[in-house]
C-alpha atoms as a PDB file:
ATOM      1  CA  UNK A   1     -29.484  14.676  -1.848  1.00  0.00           C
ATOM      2  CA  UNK A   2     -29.667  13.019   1.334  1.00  0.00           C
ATOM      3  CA  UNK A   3     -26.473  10.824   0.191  1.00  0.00           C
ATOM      4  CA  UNK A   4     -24.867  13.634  -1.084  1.00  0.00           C
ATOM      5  CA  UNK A   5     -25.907  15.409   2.680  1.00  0.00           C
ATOM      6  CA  UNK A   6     -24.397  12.681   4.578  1.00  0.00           C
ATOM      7  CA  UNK A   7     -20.799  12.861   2.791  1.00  0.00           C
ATOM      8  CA  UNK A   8     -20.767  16.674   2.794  1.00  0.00           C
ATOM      9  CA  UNK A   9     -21.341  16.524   6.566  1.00  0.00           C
ATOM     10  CA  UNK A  10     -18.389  14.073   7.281  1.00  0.00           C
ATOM     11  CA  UNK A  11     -16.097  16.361   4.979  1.00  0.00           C
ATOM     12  CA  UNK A  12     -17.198  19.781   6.586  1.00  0.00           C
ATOM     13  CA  UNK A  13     -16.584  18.278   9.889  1.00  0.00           C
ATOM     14  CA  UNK A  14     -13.185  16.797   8.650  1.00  0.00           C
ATOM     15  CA  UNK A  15     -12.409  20.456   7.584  1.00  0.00           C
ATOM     16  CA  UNK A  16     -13.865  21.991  10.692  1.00  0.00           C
ATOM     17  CA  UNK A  17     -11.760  20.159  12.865  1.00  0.00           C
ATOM     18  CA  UNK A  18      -8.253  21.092  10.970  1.00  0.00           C
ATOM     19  CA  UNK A  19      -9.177  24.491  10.741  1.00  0.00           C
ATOM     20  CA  UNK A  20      -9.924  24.416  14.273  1.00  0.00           C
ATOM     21  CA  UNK A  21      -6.471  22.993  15.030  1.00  0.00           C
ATOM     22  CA  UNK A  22      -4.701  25.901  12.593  1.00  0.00           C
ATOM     23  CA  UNK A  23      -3.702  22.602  10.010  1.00  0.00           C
ATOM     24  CA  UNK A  24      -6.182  23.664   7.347  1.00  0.00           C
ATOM     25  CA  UNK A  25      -3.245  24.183   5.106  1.00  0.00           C
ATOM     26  CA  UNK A  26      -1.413  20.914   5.859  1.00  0.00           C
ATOM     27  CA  UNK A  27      -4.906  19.183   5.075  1.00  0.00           C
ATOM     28  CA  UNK A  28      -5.079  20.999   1.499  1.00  0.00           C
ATOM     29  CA  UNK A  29      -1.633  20.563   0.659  1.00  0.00           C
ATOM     30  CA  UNK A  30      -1.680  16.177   1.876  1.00  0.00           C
ATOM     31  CA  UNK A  31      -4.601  16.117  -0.072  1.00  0.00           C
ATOM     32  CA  UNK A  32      -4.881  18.069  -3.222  1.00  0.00           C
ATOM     33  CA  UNK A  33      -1.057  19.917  -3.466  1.00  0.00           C
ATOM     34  CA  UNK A  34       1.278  17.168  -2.713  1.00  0.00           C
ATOM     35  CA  UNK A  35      -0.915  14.432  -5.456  1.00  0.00           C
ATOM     36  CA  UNK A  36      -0.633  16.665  -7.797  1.00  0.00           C
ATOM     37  CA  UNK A  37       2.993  18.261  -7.897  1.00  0.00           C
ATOM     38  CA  UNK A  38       5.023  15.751  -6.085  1.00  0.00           C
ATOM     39  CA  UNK A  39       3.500  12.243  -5.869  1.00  0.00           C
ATOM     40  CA  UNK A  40       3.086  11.368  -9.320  1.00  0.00           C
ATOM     41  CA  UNK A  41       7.105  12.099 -10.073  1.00  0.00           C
ATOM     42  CA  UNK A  42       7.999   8.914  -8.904  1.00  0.00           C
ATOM     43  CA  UNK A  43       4.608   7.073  -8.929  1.00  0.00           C
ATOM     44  CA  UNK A  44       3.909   6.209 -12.680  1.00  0.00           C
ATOM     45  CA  UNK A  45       3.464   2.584 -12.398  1.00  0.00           C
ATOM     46  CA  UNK A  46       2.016  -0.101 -15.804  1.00  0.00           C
ATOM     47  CA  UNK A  47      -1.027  -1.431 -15.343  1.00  0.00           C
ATOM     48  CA  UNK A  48      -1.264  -4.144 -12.580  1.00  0.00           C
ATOM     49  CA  UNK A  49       2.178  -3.540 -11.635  1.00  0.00           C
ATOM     50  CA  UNK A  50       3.785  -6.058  -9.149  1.00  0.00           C
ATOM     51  CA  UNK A  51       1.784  -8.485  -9.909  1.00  0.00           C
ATOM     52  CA  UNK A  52       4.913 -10.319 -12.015  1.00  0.00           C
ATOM     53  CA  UNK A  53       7.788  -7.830 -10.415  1.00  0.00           C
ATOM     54  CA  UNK A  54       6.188  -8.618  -6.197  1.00  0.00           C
ATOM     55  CA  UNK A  55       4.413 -11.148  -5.540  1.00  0.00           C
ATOM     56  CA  UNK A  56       5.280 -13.980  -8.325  1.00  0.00           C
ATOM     57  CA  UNK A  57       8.475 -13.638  -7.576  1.00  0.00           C
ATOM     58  CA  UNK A  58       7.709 -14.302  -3.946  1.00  0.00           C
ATOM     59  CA  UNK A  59       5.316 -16.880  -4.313  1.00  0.00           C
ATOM     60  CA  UNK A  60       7.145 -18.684  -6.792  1.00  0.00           C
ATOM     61  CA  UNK A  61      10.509 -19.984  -5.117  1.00  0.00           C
ATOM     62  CA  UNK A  62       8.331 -21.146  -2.220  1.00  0.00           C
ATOM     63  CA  UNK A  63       5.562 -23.327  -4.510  1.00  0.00           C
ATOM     64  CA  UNK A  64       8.233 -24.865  -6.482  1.00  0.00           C
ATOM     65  CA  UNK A  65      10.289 -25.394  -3.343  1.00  0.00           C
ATOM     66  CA  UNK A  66       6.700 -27.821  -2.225  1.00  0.00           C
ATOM     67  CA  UNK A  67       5.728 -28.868  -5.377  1.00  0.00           C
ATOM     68  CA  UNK A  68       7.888 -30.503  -7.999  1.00  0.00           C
ATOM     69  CA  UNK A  69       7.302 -29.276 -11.993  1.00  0.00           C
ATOM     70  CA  UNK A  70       4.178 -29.431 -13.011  1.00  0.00           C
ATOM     71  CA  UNK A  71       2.116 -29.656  -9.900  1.00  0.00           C
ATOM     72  CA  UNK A  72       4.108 -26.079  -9.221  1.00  0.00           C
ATOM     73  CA  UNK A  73       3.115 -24.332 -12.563  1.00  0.00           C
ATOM     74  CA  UNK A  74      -0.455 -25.353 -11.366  1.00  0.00           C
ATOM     75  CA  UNK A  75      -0.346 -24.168  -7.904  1.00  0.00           C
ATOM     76  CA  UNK A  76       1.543 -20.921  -9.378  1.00  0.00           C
ATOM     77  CA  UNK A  77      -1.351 -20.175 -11.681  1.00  0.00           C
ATOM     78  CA  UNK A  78      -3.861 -20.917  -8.802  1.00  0.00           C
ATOM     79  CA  UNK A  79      -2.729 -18.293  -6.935  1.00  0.00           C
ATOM     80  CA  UNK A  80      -2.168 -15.944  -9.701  1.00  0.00           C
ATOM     81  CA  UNK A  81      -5.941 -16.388 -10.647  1.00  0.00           C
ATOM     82  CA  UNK A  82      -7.745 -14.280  -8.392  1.00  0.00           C
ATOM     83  CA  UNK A  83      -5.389 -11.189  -8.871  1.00  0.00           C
ATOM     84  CA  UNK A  84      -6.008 -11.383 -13.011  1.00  0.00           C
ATOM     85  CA  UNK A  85      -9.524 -11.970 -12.566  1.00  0.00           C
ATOM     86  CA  UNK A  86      -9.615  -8.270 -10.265  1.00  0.00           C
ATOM     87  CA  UNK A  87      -7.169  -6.291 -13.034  1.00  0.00           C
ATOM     88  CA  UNK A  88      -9.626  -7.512 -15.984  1.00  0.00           C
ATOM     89  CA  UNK A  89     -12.856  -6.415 -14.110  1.00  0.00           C
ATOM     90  CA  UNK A  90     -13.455  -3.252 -15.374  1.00  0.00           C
ATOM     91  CA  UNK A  91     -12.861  -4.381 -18.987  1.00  0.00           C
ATOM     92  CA  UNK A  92     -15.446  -7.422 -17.436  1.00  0.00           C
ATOM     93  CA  UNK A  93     -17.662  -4.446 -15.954  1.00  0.00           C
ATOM     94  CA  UNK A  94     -17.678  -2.938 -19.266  1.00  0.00           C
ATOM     95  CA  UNK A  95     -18.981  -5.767 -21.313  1.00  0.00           C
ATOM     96  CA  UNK A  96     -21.781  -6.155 -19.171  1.00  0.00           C
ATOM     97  CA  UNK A  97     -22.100  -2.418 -19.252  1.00  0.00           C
ATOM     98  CA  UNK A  98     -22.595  -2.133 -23.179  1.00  0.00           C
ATOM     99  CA  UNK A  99     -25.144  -4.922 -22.714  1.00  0.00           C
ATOM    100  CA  UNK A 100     -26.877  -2.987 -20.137  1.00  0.00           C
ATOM    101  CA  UNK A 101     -27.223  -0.011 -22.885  1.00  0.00           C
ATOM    102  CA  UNK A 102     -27.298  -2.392 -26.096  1.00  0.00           C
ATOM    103  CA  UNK A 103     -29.933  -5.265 -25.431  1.00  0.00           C
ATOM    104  CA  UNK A 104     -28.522  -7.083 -28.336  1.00  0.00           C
ATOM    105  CA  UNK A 105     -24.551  -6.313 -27.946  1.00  0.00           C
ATOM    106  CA  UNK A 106     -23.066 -10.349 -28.051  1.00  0.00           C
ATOM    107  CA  UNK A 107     -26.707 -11.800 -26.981  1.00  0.00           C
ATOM    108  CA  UNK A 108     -30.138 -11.172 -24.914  1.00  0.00           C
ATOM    109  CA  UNK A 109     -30.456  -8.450 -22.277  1.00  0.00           C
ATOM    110  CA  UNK A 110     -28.978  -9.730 -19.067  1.00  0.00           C
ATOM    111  CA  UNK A 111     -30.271  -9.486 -15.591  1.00  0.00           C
ATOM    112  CA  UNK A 112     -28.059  -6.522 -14.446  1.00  0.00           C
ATOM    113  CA  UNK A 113     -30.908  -4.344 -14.783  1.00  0.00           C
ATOM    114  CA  UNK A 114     -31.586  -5.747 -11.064  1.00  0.00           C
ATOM    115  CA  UNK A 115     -28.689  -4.368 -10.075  1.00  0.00           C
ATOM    116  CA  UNK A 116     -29.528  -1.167  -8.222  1.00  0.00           C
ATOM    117  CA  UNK A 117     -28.153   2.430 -10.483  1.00  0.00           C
ATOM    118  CA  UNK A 118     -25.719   3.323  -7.334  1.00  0.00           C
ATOM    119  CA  UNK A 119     -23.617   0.171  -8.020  1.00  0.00           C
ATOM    120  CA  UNK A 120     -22.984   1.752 -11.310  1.00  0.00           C
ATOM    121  CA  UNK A 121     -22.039   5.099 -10.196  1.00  0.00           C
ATOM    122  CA  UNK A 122     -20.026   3.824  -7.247  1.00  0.00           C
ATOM    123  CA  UNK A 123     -17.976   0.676  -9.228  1.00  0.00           C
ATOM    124  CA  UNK A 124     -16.241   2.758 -11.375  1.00  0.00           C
ATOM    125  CA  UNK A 125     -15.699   5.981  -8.599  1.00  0.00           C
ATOM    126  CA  UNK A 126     -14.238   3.576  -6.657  1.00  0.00           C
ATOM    127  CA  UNK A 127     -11.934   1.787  -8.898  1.00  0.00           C
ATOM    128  CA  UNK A 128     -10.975   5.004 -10.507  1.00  0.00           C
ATOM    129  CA  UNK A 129      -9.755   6.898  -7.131  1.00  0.00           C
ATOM    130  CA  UNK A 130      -7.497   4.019  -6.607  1.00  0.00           C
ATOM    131  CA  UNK A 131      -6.074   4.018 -10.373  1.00  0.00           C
ATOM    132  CA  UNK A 132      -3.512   7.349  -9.266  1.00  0.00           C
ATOM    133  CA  UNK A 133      -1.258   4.388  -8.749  1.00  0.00           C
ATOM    134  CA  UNK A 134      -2.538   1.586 -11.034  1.00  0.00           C
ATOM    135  CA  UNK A 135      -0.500  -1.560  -9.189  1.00  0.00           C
ATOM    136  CA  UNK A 136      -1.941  -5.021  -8.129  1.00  0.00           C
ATOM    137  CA  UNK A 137      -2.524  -3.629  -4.845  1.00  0.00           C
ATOM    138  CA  UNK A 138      -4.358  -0.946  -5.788  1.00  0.00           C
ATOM    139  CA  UNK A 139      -6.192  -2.471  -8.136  1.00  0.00           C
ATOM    140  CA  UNK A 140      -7.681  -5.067  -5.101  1.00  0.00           C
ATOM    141  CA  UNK A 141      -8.300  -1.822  -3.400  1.00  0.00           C
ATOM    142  CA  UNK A 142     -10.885  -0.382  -5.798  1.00  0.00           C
ATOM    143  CA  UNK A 143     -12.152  -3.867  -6.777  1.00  0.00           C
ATOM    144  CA  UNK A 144     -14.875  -4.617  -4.791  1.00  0.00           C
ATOM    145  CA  UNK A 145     -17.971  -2.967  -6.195  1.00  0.00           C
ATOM    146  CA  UNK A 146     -16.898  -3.600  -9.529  1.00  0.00           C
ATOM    147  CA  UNK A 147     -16.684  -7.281  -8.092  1.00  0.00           C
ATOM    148  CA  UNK A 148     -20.376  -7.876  -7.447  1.00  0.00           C
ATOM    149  CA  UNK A 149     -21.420  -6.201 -10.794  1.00  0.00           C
ATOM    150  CA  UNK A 150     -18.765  -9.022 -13.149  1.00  0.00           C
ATOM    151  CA  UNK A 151     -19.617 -11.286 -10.957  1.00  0.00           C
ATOM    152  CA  UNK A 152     -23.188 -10.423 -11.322  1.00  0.00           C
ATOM    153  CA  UNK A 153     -22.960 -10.698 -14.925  1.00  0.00           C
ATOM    154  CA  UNK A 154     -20.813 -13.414 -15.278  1.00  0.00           C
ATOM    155  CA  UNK A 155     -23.383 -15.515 -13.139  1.00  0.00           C
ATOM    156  CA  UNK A 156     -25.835 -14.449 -16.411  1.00  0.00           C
ATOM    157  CA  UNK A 157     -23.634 -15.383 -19.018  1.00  0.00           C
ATOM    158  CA  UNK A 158     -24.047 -19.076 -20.122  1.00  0.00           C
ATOM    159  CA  UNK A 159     -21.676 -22.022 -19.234  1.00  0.00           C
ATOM    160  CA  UNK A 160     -18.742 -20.175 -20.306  1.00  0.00           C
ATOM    161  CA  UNK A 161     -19.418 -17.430 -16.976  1.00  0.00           C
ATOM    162  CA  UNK A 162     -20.434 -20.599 -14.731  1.00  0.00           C
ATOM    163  CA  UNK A 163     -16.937 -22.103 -15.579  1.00  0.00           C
ATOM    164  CA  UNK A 164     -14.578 -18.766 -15.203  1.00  0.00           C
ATOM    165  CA  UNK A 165     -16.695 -18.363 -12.160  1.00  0.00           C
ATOM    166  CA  UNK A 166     -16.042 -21.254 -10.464  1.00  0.00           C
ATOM    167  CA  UNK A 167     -12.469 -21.131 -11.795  1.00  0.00           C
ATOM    168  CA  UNK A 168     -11.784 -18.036  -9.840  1.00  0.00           C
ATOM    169  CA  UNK A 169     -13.872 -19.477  -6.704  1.00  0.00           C
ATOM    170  CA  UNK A 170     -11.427 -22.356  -6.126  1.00  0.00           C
ATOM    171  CA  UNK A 171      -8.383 -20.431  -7.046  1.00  0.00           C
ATOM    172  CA  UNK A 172      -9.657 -17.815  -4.594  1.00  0.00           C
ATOM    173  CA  UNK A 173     -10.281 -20.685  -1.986  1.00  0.00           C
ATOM    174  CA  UNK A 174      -6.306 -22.185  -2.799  1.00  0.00           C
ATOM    175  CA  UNK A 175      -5.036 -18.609  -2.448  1.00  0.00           C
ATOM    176  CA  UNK A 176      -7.160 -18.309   1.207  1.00  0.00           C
ATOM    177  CA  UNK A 177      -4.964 -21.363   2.470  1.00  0.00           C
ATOM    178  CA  UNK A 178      -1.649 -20.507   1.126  1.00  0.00           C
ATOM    179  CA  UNK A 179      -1.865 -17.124   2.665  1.00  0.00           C
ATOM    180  CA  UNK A 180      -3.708 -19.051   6.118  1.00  0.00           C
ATOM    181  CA  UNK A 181      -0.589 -21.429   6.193  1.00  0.00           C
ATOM    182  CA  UNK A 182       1.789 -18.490   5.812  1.00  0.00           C
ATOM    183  CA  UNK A 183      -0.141 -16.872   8.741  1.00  0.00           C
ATOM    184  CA  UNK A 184       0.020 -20.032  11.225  1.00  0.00           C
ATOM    185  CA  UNK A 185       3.353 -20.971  10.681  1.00  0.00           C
ATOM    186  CA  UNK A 186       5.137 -21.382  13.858  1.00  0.00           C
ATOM    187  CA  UNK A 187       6.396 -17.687  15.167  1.00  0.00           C
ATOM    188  CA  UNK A 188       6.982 -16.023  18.200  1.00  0.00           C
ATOM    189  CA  UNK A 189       5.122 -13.183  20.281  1.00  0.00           C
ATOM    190  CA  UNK A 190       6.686 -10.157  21.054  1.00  0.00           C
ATOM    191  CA  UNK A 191       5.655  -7.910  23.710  1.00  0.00           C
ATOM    192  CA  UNK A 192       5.208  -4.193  22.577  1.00  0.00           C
ATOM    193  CA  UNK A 193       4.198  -1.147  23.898  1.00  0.00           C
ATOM    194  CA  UNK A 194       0.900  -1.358  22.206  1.00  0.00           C
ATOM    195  CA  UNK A 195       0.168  -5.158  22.628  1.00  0.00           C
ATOM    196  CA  UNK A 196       1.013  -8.329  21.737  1.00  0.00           C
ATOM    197  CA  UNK A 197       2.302  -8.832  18.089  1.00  0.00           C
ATOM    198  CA  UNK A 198       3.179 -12.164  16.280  1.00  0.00           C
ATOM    199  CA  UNK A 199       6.190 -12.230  14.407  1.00  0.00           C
ATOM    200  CA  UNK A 200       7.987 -14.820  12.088  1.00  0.00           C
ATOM    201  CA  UNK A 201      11.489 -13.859  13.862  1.00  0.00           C
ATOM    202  CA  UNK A 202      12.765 -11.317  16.432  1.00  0.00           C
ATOM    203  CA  UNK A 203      12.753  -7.469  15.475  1.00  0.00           C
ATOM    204  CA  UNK A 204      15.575  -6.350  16.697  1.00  0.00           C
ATOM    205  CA  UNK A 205      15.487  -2.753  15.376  1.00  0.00           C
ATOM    206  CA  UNK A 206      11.825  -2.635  17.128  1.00  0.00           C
ATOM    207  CA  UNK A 207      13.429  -4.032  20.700  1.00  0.00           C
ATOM    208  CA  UNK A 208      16.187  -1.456  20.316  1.00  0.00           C
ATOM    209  CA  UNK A 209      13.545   1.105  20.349  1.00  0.00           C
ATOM    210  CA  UNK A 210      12.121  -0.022  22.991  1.00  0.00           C
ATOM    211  CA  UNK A 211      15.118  -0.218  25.516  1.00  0.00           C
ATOM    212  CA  UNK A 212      16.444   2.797  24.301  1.00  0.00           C
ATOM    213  CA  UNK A 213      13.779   5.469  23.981  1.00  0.00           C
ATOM    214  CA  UNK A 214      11.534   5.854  26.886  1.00  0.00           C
ATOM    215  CA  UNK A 215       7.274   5.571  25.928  1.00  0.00           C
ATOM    216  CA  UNK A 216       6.659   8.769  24.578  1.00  0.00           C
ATOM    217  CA  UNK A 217      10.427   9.695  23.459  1.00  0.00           C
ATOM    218  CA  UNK A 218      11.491  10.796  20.071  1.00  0.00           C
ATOM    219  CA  UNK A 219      13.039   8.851  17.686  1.00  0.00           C
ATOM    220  CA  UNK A 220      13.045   9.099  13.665  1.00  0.00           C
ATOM    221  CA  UNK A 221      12.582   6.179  11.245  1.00  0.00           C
ATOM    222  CA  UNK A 222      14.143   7.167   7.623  1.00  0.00           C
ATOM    223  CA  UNK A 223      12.846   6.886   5.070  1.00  0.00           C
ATOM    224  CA  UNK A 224       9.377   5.968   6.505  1.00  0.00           C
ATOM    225  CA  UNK A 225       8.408   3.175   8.820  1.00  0.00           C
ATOM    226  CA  UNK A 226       5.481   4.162  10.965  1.00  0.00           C
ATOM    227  CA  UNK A 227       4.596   0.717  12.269  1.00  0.00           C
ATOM    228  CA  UNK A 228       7.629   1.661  14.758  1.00  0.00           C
ATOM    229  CA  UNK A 229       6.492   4.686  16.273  1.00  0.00           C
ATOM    230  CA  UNK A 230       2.970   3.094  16.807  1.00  0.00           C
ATOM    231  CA  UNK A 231       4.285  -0.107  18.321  1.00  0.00           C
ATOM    232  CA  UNK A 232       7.224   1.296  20.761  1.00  0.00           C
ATOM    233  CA  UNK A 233       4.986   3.984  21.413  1.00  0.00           C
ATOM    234  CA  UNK A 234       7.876   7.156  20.163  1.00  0.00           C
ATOM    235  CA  UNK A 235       7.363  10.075  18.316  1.00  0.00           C
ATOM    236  CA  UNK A 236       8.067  11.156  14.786  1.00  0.00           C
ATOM    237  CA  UNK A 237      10.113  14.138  15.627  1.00  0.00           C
ATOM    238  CA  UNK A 238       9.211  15.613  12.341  1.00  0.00           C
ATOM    239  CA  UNK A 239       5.791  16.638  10.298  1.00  0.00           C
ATOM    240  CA  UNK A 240       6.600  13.518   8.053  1.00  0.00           C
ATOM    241  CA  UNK A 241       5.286  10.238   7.701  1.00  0.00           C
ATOM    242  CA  UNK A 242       7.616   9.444   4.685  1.00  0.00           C
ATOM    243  CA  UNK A 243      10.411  11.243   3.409  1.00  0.00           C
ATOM    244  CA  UNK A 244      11.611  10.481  -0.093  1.00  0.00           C
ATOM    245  CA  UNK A 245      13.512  11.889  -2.485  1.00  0.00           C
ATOM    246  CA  UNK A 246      11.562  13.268  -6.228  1.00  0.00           C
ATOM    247  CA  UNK A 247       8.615  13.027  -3.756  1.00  0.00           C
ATOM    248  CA  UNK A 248       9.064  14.970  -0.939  1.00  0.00           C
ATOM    249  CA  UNK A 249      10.348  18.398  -1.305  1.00  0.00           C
ATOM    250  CA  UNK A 250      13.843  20.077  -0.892  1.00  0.00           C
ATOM    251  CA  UNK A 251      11.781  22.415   1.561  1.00  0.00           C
ATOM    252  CA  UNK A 252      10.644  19.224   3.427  1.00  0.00           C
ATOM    253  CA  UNK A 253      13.475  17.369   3.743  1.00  0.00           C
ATOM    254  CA  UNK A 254      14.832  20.768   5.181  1.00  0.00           C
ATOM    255  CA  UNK A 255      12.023  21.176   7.495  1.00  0.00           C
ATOM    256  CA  UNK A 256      12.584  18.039   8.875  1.00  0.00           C
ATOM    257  CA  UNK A 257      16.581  18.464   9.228  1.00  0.00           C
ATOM    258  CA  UNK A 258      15.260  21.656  11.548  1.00  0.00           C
ATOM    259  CA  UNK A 259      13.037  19.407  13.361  1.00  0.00           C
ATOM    260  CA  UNK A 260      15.563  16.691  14.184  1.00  0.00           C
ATOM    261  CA  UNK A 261      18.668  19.621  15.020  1.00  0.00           C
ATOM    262  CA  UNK A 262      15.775  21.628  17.076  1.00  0.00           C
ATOM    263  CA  UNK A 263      14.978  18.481  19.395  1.00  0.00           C
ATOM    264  CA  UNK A 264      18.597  16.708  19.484  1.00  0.00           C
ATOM    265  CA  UNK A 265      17.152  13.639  18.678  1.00  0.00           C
ATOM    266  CA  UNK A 266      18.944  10.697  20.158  1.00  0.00           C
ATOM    267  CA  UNK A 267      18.787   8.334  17.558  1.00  0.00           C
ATOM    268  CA  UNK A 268      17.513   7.430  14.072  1.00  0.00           C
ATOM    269  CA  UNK A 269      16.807   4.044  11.938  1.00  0.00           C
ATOM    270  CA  UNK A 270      17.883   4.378   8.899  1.00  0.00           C
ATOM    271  CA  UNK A 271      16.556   1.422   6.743  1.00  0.00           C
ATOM    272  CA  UNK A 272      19.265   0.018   4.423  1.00  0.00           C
ATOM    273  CA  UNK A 273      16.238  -1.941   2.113  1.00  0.00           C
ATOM    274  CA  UNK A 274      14.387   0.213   1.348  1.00  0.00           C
ATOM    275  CA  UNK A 275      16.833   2.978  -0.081  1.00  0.00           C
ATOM    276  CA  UNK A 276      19.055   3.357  -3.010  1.00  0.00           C
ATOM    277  CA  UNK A 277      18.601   0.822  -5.979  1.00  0.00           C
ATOM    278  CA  UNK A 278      16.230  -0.813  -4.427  1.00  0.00           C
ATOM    279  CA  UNK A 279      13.498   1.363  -4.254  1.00  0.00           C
ATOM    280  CA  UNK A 280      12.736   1.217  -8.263  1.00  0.00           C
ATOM    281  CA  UNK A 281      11.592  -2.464  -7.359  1.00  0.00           C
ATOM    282  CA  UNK A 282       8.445  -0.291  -5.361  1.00  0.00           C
ATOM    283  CA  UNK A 283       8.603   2.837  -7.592  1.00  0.00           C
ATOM    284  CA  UNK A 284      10.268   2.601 -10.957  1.00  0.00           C
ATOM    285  CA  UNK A 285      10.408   5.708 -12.347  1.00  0.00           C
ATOM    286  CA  UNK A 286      12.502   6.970  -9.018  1.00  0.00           C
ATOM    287  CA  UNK A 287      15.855   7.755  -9.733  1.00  0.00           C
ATOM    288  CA  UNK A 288      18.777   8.225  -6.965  1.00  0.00           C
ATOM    289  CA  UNK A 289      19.345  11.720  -6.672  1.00  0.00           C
ATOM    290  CA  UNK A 290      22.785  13.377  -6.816  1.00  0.00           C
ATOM    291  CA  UNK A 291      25.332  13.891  -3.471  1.00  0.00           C
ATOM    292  CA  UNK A 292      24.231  17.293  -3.282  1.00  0.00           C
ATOM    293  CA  UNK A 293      20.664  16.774  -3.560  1.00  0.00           C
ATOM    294  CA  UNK A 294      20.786  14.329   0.068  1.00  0.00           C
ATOM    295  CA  UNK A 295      20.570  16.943   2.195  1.00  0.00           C
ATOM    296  CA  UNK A 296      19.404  15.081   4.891  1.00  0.00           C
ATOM    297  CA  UNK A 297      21.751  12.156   4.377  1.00  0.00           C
ATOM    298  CA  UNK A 298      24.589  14.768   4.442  1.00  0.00           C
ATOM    299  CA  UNK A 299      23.209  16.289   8.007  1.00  0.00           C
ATOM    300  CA  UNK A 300      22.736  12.023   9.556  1.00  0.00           C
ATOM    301  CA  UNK A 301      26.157  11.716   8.548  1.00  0.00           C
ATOM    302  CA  UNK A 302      27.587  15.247  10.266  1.00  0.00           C
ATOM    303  CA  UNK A 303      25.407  14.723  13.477  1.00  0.00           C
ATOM    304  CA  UNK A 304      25.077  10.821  14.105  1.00  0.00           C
ATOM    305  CA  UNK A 305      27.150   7.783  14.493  1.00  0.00           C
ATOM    306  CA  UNK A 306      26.247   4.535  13.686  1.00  0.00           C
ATOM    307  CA  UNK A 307      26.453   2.220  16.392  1.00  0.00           C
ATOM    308  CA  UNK A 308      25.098  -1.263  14.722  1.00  0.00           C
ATOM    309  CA  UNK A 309      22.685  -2.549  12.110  1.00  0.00           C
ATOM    310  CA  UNK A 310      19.603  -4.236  12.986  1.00  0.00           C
ATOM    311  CA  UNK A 311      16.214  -5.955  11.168  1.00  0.00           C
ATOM    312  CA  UNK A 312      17.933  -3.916   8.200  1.00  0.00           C
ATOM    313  CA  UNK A 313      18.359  -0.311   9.536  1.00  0.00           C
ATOM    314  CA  UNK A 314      21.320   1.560  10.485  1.00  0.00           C
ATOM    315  CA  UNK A 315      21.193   2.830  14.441  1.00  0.00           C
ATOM    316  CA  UNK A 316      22.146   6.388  14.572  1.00  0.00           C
ATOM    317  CA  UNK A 317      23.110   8.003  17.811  1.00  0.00           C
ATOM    318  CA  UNK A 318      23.428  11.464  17.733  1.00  0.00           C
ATOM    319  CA  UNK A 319      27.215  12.239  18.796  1.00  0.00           C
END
């Protein structure tokens, strides 16, 4: 009860608070509306997608490029290692659930009886609220309780646990300083409007932004970028974080035309990557809707001219 108490009270306050501020509606229909009638049109992913589709087929080209064949293939599956090991944990988690329940299920009782009851009900809560979109990344996301309780088990299991064990410790360890020499590469640091930021080349969409729109001006990022408006310090114009077609709503996309005709915002970035085609590499069941279904594609091209491309998006100035 008292854990129960302590949740309750962070939600009711949570609540409190939009109600307060006249958004309790926007708060029901982010959290409970929009997942259920919109989000899942586009957001039907396989199991551990990306895995293969995003981040092999980064990682790959770059290994190879250091490592001739098969010292590659090697450091390829080293890398690979830790992010298999996460999307078979709860089939792991189950194993060593059934011998939990059945003493003699594939050998003697095993010492996960020390593991506290909560771990139980929390492992697969956790991995569960993260499976609405069942990719790698999500997958890591609702991995970590699960992770103590295979581990746990594995640790219990004979020389055959030891060795997958250790196997996914130094993989885990190779895939700390491939990412660590990634992240020290040489770079440069850009001043923004809310700090210092390393990058591994010059933003030029994000210095735009910053020599054009004043701290605390409006400016829209299409589809959805919201690093920008935190970083040059502008405002989203509109109620919308992300707008996307078969996700987003006729009535939103709308909305948000209102929005950006009501304020005569100056200028937009439209992002040329992540649109079109190339969004089934994120979201493959989204499919490019028809001419007269861009409505606000229709209203960027009445009101604004574009005026350059930079960093990959399309500067709009309002004409």
């Amino acid at each position: 009860m008292i854990l129960i108490a302590a949740f309750g009270v962070v939600g009711l306050s949570v609540v409190a608070f939009y109600a307060a501020q006249g958004a309790l509606s926007d708060l029901v229909y982010a959290m409970a509306t929009w997942p259920a009638t919109q989000y899942h049109s586009v957001n039907v992913v396989p199991y551990a997608y990306g895995l293969r589709e995003l981040f092999l087929a980064s990682w790959r080209p770059g290994l190879e490029a250091v490592f001739r064949w098969p010292a590659s293939l090697v450091a390829v599956a080293m890398v690979t290692a830790p992010f298999v090991f996460v999307l078979l944990l709860p089939f792991l988690a189950g194993v060593a659930a059934l011998q939990q329940l059945i003493p003699r299920f594939r050998g003697a009782r095993t010492n996960a009886s020390a593991v506290p009851a909560v771990y139980w009900c929390v492992a697969p809560a956790l991995f569960l609220a993260e499976c609405h979109r069942p990719d790698m990344q999500h997958l890591v996301y609702g991995s970590p309780v699960m992770l103590i309780l295979a581990t746990r088990w594995l640790t219990h299991s004979g020389v055959g646990g030891h060795l997958a064990l250790q196997t996914v410790r130094v993989c885990t360890v190779a895939l700390a300083l491939f990412n660590g020499i990634l992240a020290v590469r040489p770079g440069m640091i850009v001043e923004t409007r809310a700090g210092h930021v390393r990058l591994t080349e010059r933003d030029h969409a994000l210095d735009f932004l910053q020599t054009h729109v004043a701290a605390g001006g409006t400016a829209f990022v299409y589809p959805y970028y919201p690093m920008y408006y935190f970083l040059a310090n502008v405002r989203n114009p509109t109620r919308y974080s992300i707008l996307m077609h078969r996700i987003n709503t006729p009535a939103q996309f709308e909305d948000a035309i209102a929005a950006l005709e009501t304020q005569k915002v100056p200028y937009v970035l439209w992002d040329t990557f992540v649109a079109g085609e190339n969004l089934t590499r994120w979201f493959p069941r989204y499919v490019e809707p028809s001419e007269d279904e861009q409505l606000l594609e229709q209203y960027l091209r009445r009101q604004y001219v574009e005026i350059g491309v930079r960093n990959g998006f399309r500067i709009l100035e309002r004409r």
